[in-house]
N, C-alpha and C. Protein backbone atom coordinates (compact mmCIF):
# COMPACT_ATOMS: atom_id res chain seq x y z
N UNK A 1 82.48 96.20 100.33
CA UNK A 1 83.80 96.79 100.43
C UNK A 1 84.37 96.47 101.81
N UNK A 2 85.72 96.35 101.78
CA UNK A 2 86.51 96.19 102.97
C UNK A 2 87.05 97.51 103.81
N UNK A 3 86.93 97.55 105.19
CA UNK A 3 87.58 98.53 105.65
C UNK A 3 88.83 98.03 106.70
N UNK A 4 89.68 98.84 106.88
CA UNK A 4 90.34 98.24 107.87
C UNK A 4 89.69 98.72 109.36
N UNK A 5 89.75 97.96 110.67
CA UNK A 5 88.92 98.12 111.85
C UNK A 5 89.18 99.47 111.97
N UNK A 6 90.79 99.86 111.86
CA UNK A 6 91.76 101.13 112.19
C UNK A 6 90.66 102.32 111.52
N UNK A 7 90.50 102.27 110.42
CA UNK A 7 89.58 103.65 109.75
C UNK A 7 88.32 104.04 110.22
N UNK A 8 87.74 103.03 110.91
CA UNK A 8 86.35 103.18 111.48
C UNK A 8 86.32 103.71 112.70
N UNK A 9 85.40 105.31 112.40
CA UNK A 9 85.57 105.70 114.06
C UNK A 9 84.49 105.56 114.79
N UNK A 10 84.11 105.26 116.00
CA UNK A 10 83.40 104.86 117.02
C UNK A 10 83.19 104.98 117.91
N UNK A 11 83.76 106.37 118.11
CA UNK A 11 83.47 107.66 119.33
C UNK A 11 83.14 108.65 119.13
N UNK A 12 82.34 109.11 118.35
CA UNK A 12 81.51 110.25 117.89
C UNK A 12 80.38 109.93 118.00
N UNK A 13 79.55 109.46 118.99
CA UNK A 13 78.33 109.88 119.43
C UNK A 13 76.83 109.11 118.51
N UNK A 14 77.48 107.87 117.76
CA UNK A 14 76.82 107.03 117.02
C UNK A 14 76.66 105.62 117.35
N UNK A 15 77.49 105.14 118.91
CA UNK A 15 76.45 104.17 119.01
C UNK A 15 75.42 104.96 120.43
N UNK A 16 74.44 104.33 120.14
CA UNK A 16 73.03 105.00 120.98
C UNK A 16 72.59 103.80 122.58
N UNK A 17 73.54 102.80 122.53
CA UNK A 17 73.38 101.64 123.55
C UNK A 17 74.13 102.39 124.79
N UNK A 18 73.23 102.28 125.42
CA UNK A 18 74.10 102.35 127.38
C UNK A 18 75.73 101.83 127.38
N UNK A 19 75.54 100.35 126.79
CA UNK A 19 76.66 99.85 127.13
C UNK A 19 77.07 98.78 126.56
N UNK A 20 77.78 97.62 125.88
CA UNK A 20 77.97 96.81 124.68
C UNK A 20 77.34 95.83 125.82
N UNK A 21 76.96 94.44 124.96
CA UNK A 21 77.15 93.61 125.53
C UNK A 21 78.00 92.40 125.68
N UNK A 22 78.95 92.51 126.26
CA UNK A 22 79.73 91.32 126.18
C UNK A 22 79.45 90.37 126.07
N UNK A 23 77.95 89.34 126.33
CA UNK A 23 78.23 87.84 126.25
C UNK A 23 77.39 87.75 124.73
N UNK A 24 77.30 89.07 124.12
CA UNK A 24 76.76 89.11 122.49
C UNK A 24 78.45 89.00 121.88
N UNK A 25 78.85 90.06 122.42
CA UNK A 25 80.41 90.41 121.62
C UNK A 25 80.96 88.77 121.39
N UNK A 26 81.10 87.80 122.48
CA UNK A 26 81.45 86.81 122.62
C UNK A 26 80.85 85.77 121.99
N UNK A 27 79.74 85.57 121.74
CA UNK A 27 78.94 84.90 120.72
C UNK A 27 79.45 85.09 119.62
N UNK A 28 79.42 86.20 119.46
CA UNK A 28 80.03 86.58 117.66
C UNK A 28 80.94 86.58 116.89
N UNK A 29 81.91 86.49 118.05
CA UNK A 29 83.27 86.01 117.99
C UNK A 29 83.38 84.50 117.37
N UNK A 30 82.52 84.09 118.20
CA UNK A 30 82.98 82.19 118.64
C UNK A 30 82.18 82.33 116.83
N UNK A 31 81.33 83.05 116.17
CA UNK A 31 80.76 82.42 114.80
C UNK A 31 81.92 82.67 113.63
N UNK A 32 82.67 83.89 114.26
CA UNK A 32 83.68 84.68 113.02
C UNK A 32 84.68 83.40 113.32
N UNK A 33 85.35 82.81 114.15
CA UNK A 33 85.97 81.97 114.26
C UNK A 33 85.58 80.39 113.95
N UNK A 34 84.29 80.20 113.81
CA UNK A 34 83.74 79.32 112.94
C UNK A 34 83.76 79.84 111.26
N UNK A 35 84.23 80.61 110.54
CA UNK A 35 84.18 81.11 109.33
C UNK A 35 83.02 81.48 109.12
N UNK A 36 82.05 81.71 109.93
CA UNK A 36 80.40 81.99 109.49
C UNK A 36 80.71 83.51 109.35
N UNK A 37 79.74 83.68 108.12
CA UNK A 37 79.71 85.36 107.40
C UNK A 37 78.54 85.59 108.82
N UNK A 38 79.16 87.11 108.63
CA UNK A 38 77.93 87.84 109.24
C UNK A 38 77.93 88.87 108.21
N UNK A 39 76.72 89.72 108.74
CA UNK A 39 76.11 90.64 108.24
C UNK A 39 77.33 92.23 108.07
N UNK A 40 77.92 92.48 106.68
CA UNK A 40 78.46 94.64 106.84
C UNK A 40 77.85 94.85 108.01
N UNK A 41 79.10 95.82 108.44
CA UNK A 41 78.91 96.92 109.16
C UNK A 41 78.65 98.02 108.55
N UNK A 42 77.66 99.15 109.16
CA UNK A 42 76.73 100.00 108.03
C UNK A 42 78.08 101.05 108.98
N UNK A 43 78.23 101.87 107.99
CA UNK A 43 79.18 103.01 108.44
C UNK A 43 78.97 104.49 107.32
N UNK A 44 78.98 105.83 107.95
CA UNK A 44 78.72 106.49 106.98
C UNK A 44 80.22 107.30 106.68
N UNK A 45 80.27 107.85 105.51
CA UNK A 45 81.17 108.45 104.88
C UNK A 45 81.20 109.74 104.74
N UNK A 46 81.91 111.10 105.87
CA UNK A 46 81.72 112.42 104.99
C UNK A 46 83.05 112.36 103.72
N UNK A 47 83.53 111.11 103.71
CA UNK A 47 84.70 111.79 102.72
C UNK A 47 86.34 111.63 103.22
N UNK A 48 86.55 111.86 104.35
CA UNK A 48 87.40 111.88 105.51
C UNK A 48 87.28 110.57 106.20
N UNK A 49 86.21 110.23 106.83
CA UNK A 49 85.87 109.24 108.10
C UNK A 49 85.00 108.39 107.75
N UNK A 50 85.03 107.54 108.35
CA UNK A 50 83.93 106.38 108.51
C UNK A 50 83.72 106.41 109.97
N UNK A 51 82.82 106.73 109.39
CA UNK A 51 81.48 106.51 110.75
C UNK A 51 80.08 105.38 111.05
N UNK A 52 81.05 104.62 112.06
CA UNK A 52 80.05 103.37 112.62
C UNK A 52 78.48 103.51 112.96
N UNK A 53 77.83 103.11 112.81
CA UNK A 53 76.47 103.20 112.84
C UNK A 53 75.80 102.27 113.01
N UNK A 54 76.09 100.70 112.76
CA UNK A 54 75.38 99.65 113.07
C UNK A 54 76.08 98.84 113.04
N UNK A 55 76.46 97.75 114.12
CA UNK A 55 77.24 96.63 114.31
C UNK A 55 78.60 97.19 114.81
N UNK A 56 77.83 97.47 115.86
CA UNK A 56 79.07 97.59 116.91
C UNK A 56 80.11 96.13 117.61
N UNK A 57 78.59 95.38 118.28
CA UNK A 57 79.30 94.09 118.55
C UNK A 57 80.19 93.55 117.97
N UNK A 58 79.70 93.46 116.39
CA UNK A 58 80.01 92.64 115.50
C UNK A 58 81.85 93.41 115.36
N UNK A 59 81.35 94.35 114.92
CA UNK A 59 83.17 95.58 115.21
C UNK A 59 84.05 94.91 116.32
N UNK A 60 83.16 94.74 117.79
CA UNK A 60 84.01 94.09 118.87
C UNK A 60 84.43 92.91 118.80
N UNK A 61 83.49 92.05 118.13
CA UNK A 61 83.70 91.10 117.91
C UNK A 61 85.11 90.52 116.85
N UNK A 62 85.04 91.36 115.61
CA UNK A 62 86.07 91.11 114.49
C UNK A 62 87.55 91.40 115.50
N UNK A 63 87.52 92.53 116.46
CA UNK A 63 88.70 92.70 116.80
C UNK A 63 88.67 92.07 118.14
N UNK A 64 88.04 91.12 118.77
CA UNK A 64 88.69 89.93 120.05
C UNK A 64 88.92 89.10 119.16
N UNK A 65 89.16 88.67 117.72
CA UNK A 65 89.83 87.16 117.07
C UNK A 65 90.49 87.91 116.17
N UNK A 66 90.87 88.90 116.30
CA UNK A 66 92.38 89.30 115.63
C UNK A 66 91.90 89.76 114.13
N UNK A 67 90.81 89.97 113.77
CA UNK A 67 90.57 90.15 112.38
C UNK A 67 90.79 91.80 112.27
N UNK A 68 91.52 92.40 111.22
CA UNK A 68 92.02 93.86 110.95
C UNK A 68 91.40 94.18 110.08
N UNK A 69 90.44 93.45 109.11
CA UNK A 69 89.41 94.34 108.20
C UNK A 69 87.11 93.65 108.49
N UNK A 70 87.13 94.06 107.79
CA UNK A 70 85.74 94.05 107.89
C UNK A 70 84.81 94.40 106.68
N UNK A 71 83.68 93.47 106.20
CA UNK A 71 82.77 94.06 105.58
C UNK A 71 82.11 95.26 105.69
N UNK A 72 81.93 96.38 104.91
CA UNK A 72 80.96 97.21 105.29
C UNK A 72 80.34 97.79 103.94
N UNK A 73 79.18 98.12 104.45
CA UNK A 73 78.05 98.97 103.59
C UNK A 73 78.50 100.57 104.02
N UNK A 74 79.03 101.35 102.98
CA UNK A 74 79.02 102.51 103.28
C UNK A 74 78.01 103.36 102.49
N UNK A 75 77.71 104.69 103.22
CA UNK A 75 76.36 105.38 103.01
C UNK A 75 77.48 107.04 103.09
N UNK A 76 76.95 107.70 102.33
CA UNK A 76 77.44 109.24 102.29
C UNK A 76 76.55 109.89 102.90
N UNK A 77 77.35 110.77 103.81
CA UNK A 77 76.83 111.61 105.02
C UNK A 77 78.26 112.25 105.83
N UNK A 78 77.11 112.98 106.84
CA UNK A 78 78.36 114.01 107.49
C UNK A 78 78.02 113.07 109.01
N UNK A 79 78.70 113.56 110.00
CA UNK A 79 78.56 113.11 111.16
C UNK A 79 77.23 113.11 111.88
N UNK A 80 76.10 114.53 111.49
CA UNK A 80 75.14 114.47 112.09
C UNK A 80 74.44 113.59 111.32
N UNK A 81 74.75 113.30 109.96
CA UNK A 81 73.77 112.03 109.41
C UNK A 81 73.73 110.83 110.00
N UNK A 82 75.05 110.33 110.08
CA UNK A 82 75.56 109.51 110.95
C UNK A 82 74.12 109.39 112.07
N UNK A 83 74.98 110.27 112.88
CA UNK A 83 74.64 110.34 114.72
C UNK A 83 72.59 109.89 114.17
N UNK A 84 72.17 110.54 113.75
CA UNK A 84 70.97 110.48 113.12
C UNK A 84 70.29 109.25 112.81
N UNK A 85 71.00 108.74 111.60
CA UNK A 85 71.07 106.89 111.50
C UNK A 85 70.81 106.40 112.31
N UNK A 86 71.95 106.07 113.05
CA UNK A 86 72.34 105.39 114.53
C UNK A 86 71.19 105.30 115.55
N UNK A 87 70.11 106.80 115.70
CA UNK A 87 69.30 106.75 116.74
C UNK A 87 67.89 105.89 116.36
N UNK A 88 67.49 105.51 114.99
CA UNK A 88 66.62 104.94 114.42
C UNK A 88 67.01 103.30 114.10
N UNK A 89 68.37 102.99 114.46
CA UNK A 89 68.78 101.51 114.42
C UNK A 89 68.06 100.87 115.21
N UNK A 90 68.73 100.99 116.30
CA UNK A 90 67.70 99.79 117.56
C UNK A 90 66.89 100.83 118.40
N UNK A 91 65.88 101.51 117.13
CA UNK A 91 64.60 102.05 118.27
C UNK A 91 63.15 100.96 118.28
């Protein structure tokens, strides 16, 4: 399923990284602009929101080459499911 970047929120306490990395963000870019698929963004759903949870870069990435939607895998949950997810991604 498609989301638009706009619906996905990404300040509620679900990504678990210090800090992005830019010369990843930038890599990923340069592949979306080669037409290379990447991998959904996993995001959870209470119903209301989408909540980011894995593939953040890739999120940064779709929006430095201008792209306004995105693949994603959505999962039903509330925010603490979410936040929860998120801490078991890159442990």
């Amino acid at each position: 399923m498609k989301l638009k970047l706009s619906q996905i929120v990404i300040d509620k306490g679900t990504q678990t990284r210090d800090e992005m990395d830019q010369k990843t963000v930038s890599e990923y870019a340069e592949v979306l602009m080669n037409k290379e698929v990447m991998p959904p963004l996993e995001v959870f759903s209470d119903g209301i929101n989408y909540y980011l949870v894995d593939g953040f870069h890739r999120y940064f990435a779709n929006k430095q080459v201008g792209n306004t939607e995105v693949e994603v895998n959505i999962h039903k949950g509330t925010l603490r499911d979410a936040q929860q997810f998120a801490l078991g991604v890159n442990d």
